[in-house]
Protein backbone atom coordinates (compact mmCIF):
# COMPACT_ATOMS: atom_id res chain seq x y z
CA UNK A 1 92.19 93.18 103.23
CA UNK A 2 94.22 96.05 105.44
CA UNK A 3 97.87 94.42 106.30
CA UNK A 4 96.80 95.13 110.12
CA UNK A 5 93.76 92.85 110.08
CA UNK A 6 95.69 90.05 107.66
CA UNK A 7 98.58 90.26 110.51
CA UNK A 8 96.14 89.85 113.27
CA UNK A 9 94.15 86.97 111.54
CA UNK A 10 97.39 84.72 111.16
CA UNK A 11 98.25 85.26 114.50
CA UNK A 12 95.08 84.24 115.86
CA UNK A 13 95.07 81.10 113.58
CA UNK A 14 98.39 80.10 114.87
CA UNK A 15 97.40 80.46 118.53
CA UNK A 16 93.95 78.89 117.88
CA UNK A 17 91.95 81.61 119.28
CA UNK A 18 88.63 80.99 118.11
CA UNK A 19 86.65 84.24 119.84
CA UNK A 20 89.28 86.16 118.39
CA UNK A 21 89.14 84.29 114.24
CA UNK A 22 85.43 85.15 114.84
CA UNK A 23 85.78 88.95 115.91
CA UNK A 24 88.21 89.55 113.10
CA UNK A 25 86.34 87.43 110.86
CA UNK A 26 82.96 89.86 111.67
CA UNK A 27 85.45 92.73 111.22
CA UNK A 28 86.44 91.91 107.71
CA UNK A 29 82.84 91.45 106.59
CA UNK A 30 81.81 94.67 108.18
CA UNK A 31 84.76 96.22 106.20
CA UNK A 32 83.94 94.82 103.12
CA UNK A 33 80.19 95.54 103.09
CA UNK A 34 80.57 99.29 103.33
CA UNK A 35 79.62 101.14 100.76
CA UNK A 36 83.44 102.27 98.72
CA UNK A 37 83.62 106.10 98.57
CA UNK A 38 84.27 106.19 95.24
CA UNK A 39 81.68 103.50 93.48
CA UNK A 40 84.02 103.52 89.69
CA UNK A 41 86.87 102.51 92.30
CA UNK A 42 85.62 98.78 91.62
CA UNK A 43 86.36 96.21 94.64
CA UNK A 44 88.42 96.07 97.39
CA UNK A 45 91.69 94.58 97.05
C-alpha cells in the first residue's frame, strides 16, 4: 500500500470518517486490481 493512502487511512480511522474509510477503502482495491506492469514483478507490497 502507497505511504500516502496508509497515512490517509489512519487518519480517517482516528476521526471516524466513515464516507471517507469507504472512498479510500474503494481506492486501495482499485489499486490493487490493476494489472502490475511487469507480471514476474510478483505482488504488491
Amino acid at each position: 500500500m502507497p505511504q500516502w493512502l496508509c497515512n490517509q487511512m489512519m487518519r480517517a480511522y482516528q476521526k471516524k470518517d466513515r464516507r471517507q474509510i469507504k472512498m479510500l477503502n474503494d481506492c486501495w482495491f482499485f489499486y490493487y486490481r490493476q494489472p502490475a506492469k511487469d507480471a514476474a514483478a510478483g505482488p504488491r507490497p
